[in-house]
PDB file of N, CA and C in Angstrom:
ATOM      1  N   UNK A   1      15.592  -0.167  -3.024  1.00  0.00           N
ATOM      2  CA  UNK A   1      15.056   0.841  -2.144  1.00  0.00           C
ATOM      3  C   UNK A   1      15.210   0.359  -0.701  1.00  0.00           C
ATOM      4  N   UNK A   2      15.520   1.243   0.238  1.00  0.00           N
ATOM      5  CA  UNK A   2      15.972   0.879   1.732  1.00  0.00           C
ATOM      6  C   UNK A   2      14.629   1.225   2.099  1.00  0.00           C
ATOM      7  N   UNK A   3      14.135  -0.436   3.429  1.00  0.00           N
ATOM      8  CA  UNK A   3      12.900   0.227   3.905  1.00  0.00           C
ATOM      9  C   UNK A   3      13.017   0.668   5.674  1.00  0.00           C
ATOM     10  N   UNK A   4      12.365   1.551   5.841  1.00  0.00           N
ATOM     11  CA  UNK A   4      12.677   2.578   6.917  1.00  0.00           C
ATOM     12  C   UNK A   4      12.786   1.456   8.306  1.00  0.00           C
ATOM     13  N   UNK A   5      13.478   2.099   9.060  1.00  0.00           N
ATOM     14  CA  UNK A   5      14.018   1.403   9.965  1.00  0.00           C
ATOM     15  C   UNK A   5      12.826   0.562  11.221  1.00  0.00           C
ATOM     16  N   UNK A   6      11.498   1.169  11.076  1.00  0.00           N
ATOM     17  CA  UNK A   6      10.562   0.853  11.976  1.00  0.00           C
ATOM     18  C   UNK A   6       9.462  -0.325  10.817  1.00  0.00           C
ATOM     19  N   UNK A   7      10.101  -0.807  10.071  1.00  0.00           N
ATOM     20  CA  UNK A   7       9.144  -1.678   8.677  1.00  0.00           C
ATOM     21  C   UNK A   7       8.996  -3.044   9.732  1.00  0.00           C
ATOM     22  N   UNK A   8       9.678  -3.238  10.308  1.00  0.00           N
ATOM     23  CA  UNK A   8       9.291  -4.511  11.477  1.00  0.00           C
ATOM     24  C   UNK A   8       8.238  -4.393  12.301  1.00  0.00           C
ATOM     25  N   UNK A   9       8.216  -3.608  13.258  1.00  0.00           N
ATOM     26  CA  UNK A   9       7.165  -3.430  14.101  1.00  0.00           C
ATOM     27  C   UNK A   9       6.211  -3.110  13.580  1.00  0.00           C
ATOM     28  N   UNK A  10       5.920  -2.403  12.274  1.00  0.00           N
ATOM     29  CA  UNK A  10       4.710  -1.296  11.992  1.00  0.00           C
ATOM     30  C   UNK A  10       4.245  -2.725  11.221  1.00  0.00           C
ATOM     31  N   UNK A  11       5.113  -3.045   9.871  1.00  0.00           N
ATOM     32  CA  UNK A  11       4.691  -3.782   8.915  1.00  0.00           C
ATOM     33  C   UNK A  11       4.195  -4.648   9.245  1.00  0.00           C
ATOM     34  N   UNK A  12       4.869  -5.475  10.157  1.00  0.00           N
ATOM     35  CA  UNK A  12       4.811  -7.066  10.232  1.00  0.00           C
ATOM     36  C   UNK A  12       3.279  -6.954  11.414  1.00  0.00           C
ATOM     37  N   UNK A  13       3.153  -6.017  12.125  1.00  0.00           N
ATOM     38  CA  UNK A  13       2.087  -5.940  13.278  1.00  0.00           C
ATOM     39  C   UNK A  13       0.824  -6.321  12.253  1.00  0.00           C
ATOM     40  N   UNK A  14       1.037  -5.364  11.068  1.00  0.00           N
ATOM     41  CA  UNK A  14      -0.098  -5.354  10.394  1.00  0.00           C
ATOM     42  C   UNK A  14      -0.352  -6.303   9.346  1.00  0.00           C
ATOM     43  N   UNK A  15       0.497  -7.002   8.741  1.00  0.00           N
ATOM     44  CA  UNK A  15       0.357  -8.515   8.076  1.00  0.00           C
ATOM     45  C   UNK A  15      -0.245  -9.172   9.539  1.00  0.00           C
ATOM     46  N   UNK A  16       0.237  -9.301  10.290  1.00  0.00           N
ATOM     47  CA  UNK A  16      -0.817 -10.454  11.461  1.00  0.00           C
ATOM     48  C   UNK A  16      -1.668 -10.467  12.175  1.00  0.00           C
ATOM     49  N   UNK A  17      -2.028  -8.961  11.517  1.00  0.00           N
ATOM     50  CA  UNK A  17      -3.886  -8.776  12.135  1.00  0.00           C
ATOM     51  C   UNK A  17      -4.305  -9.361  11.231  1.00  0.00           C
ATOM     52  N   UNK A  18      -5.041 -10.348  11.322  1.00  0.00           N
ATOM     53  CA  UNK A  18      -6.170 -11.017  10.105  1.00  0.00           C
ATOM     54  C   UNK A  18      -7.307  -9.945   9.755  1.00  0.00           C
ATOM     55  N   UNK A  19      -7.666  -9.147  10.646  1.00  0.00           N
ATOM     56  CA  UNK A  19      -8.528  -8.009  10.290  1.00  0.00           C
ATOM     57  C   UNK A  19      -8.141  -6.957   9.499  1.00  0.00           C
ATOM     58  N   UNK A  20      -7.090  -6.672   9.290  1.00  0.00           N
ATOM     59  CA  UNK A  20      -6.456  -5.803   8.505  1.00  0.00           C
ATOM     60  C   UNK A  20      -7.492  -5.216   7.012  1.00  0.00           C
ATOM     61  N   UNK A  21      -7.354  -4.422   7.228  1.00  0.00           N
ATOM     62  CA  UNK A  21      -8.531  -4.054   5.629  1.00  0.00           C
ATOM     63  C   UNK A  21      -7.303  -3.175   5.155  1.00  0.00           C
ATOM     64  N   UNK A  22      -7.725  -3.213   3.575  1.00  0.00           N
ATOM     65  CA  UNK A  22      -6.965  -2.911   2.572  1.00  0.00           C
ATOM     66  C   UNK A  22      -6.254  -1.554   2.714  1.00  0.00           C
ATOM     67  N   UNK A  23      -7.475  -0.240   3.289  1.00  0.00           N
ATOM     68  CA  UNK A  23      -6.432   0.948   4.062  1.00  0.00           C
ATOM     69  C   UNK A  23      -5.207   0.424   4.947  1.00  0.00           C
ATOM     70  N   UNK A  24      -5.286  -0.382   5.832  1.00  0.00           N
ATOM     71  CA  UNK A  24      -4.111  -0.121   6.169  1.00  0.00           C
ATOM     72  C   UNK A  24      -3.099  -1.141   5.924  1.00  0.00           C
ATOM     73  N   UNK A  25      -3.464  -1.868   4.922  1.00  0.00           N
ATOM     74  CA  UNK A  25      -2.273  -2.608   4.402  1.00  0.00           C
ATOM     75  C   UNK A  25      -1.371  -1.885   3.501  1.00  0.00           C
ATOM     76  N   UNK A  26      -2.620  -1.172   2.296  1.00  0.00           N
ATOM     77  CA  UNK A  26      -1.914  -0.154   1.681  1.00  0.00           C
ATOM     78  C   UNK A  26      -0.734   0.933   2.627  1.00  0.00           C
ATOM     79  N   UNK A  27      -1.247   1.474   3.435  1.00  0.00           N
ATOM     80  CA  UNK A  27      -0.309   2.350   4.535  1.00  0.00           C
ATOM     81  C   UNK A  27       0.700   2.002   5.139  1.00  0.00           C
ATOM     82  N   UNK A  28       0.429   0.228   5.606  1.00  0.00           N
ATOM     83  CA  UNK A  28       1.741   0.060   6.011  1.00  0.00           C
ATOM     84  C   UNK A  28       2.937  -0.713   4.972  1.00  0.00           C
ATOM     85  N   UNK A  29       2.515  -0.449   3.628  1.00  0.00           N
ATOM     86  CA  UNK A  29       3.200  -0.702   2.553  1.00  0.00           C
ATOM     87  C   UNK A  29       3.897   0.736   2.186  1.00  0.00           C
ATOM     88  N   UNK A  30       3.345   1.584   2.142  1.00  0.00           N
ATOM     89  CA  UNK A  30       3.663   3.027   1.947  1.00  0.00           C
ATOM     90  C   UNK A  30       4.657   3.233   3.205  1.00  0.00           C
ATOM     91  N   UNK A  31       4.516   3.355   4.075  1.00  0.00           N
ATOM     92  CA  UNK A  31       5.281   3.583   5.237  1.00  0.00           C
ATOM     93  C   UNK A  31       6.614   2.912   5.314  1.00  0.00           C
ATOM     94  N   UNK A  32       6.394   1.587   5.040  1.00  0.00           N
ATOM     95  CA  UNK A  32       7.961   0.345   4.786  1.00  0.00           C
ATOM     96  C   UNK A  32       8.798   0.626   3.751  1.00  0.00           C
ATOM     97  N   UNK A  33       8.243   1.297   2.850  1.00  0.00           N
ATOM     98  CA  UNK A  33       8.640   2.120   1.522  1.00  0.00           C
ATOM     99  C   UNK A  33       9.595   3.430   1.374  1.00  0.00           C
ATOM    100  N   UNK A  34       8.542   3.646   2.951  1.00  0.00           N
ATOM    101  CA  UNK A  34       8.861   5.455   3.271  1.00  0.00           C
ATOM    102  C   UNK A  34       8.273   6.348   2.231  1.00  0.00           C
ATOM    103  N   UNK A  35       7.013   5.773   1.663  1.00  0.00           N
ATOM    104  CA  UNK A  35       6.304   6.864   0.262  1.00  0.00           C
ATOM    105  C   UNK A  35       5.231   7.489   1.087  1.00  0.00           C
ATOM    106  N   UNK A  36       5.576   8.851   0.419  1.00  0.00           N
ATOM    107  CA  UNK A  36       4.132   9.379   0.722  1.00  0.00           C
ATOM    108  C   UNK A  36       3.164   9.369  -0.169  1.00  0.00           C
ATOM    109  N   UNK A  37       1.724   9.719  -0.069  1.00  0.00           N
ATOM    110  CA  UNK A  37       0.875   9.378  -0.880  1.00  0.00           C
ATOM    111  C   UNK A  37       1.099   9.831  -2.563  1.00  0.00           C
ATOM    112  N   UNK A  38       2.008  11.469  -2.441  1.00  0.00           N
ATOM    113  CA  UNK A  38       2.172  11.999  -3.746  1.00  0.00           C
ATOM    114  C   UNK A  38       3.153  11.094  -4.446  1.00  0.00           C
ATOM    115  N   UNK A  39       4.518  10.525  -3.666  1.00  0.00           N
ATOM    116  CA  UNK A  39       5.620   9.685  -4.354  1.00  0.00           C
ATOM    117  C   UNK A  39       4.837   8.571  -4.773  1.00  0.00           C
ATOM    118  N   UNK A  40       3.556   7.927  -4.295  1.00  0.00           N
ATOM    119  CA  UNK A  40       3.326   6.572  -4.413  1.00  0.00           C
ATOM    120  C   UNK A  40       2.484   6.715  -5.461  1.00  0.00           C
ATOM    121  N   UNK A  41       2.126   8.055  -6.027  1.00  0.00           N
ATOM    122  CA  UNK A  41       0.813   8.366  -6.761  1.00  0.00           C
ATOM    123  C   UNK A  41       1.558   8.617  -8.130  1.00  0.00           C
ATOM    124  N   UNK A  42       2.797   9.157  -7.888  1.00  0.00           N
ATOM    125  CA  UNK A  42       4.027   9.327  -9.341  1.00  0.00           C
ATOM    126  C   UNK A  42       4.475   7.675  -9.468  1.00  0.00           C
ATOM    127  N   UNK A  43       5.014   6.970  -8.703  1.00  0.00           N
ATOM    128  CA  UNK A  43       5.566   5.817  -8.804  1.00  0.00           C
ATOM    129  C   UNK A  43       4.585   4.924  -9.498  1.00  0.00           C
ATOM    130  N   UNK A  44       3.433   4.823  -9.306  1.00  0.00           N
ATOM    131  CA  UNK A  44       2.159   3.983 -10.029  1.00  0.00           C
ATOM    132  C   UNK A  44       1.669   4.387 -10.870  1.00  0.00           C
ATOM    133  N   UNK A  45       1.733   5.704 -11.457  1.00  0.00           N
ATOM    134  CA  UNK A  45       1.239   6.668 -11.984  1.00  0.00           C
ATOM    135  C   UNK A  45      -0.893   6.591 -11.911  1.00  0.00           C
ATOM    136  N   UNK A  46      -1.072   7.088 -10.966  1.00  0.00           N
ATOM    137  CA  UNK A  46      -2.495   6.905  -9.823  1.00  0.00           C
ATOM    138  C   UNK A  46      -2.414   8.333  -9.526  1.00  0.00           C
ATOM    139  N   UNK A  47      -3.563   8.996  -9.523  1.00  0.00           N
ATOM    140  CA  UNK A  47      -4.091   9.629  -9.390  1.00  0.00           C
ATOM    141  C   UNK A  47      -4.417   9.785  -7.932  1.00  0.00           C
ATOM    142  N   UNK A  48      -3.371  11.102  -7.133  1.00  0.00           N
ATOM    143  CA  UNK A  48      -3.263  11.456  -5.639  1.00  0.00           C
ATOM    144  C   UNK A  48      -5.011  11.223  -5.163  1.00  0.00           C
ATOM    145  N   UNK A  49      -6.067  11.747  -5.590  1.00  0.00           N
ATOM    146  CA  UNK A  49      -7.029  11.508  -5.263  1.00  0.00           C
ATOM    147  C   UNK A  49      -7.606  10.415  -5.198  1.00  0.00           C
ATOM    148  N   UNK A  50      -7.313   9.495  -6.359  1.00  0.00           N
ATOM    149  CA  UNK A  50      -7.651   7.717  -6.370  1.00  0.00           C
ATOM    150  C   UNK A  50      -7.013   7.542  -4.818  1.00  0.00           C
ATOM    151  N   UNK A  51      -5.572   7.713  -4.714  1.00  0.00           N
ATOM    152  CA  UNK A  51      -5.375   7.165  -3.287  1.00  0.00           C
ATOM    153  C   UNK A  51      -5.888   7.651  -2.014  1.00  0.00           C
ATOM    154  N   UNK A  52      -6.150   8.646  -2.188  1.00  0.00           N
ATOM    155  CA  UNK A  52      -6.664   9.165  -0.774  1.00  0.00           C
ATOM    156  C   UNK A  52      -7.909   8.582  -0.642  1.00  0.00           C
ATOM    157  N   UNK A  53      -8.860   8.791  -1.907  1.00  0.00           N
ATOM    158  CA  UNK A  53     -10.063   7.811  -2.081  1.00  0.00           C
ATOM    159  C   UNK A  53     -10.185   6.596  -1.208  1.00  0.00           C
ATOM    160  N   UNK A  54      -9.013   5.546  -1.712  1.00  0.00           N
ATOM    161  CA  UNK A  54      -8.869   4.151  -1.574  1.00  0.00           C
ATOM    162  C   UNK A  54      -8.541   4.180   0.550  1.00  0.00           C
ATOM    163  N   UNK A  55      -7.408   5.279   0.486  1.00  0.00           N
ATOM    164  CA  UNK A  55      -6.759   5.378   2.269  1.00  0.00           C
ATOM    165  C   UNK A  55      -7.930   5.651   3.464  1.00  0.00           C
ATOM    166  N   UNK A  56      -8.811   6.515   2.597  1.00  0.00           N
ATOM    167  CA  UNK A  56      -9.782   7.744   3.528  1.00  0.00           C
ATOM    168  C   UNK A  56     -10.951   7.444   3.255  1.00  0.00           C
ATOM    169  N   UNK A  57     -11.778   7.120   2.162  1.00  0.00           N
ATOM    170  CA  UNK A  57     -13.222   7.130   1.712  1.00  0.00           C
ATOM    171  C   UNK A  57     -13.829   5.864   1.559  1.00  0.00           C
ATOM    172  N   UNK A  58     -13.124   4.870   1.904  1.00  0.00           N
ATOM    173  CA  UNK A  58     -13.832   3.198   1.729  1.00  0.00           C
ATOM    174  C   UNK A  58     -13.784   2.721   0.175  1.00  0.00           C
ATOM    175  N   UNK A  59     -13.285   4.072  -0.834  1.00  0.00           N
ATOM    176  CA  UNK A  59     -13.117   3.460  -2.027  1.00  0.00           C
ATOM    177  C   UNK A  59     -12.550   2.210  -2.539  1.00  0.00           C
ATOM    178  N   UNK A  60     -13.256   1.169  -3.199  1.00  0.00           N
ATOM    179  CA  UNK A  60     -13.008  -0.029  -3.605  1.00  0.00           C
ATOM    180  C   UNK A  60     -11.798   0.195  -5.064  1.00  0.00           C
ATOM    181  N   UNK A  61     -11.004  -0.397  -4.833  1.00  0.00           N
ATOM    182  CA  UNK A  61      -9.723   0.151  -5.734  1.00  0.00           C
ATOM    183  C   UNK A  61      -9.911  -1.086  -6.841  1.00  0.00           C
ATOM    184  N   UNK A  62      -9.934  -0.763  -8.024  1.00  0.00           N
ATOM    185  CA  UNK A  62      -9.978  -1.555  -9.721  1.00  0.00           C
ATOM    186  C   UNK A  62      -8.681  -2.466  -9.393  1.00  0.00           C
ATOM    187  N   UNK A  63      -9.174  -3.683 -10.674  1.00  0.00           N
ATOM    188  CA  UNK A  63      -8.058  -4.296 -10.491  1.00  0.00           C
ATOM    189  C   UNK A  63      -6.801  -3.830 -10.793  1.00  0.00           C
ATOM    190  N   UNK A  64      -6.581  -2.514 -12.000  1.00  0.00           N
ATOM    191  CA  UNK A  64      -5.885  -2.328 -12.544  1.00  0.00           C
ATOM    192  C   UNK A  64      -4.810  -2.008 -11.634  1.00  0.00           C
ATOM    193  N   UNK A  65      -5.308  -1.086 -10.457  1.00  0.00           N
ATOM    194  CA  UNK A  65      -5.069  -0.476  -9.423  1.00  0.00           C
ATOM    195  C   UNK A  65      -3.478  -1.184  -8.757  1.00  0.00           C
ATOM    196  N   UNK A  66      -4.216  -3.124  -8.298  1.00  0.00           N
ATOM    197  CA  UNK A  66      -3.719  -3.493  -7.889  1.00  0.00           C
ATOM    198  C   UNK A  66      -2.544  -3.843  -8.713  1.00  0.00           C
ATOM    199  N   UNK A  67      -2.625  -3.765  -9.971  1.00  0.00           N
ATOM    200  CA  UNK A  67      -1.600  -4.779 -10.984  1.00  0.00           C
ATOM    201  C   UNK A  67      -0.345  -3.582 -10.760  1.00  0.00           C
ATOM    202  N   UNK A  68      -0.513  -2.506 -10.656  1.00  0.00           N
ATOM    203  CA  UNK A  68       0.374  -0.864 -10.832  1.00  0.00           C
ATOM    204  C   UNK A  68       0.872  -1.556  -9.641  1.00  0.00           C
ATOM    205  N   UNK A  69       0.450  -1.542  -8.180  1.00  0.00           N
ATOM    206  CA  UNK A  69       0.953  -1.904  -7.086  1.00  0.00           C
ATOM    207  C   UNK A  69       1.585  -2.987  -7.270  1.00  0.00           C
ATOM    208  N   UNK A  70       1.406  -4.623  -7.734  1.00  0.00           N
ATOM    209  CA  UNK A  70       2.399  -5.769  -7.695  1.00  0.00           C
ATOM    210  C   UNK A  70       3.068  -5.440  -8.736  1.00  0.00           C
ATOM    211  N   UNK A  71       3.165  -4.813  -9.805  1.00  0.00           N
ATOM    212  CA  UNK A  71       4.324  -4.287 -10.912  1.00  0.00           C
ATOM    213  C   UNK A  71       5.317  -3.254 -10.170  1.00  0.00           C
ATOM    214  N   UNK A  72       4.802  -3.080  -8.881  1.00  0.00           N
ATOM    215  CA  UNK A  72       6.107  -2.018  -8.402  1.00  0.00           C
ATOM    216  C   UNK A  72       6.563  -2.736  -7.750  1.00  0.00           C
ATOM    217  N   UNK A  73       6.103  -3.131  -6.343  1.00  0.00           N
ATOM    218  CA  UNK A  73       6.425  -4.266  -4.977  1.00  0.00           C
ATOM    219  C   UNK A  73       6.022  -5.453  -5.558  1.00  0.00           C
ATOM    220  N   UNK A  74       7.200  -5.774  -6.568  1.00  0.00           N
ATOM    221  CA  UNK A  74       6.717  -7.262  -6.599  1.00  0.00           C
ATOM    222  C   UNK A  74       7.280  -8.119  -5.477  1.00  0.00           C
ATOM    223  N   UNK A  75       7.591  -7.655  -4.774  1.00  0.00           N
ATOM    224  CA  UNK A  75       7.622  -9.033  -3.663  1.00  0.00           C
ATOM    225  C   UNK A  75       6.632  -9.116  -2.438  1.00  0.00           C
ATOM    226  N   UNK A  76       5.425  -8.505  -2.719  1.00  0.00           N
ATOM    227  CA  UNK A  76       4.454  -8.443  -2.070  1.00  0.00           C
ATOM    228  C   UNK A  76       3.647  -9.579  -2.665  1.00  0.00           C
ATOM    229  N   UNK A  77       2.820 -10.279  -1.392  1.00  0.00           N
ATOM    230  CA  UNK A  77       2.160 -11.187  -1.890  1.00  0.00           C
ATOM    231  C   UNK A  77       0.874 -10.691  -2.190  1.00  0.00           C
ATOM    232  N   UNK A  78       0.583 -11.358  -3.823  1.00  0.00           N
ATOM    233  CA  UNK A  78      -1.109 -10.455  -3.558  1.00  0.00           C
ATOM    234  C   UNK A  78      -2.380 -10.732  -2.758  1.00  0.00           C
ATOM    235  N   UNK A  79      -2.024 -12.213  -1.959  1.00  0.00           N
ATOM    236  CA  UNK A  79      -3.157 -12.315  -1.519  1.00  0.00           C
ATOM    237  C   UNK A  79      -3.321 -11.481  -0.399  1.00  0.00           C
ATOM    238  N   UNK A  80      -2.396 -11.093   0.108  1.00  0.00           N
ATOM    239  CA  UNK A  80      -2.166 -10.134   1.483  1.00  0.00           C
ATOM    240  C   UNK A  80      -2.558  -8.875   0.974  1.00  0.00           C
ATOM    241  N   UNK A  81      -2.052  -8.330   0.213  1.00  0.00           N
ATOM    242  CA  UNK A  81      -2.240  -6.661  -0.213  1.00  0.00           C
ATOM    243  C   UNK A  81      -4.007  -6.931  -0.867  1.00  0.00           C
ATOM    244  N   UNK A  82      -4.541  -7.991  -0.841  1.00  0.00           N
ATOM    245  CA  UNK A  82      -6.143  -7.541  -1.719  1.00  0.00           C
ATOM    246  C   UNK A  82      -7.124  -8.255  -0.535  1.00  0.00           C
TER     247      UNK A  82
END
């Protein structure tokens, strides 16, 4: 998968905020991807509302959650994405 041409500035800004919370790591994983929430919700098979939950509502996401996410991007590190 080709990741969109701005995955440097957006991505990498947001791996080196140490503050970073899990919304927008998730987002700027989605974005480097170029997924939108519905492609990322077929690709994991997750429930569009689980994610908006997790993006928008402070929802605390299951582990299972995360395992769907490093079974897709496995070259994501998990300590970064959790």
């Amino acid at each position: 998968m080709l990741i969109s041409p701005h995955f440097c500035s957006n991505f990498l800004k947001t791996v080196m905020e140490t503050n970073a919370d899990f919304p927008s790591r998730l987002r700027a994983l989605m974005e480097a991807f170029n997924l939108s929430m519905n492609q990322l919700s077929k690709e994991i098979d997750t429930p569009v509302g689980s994610l908006a939950g997790y993006l928008n509502d402070g929802r605390e996401p299951k582990l299972s959650f995360f395992q769907k996410l490093l079974d897709r991007f496995q070259n994501v590190n998990p300590d970064w994405l959790s």
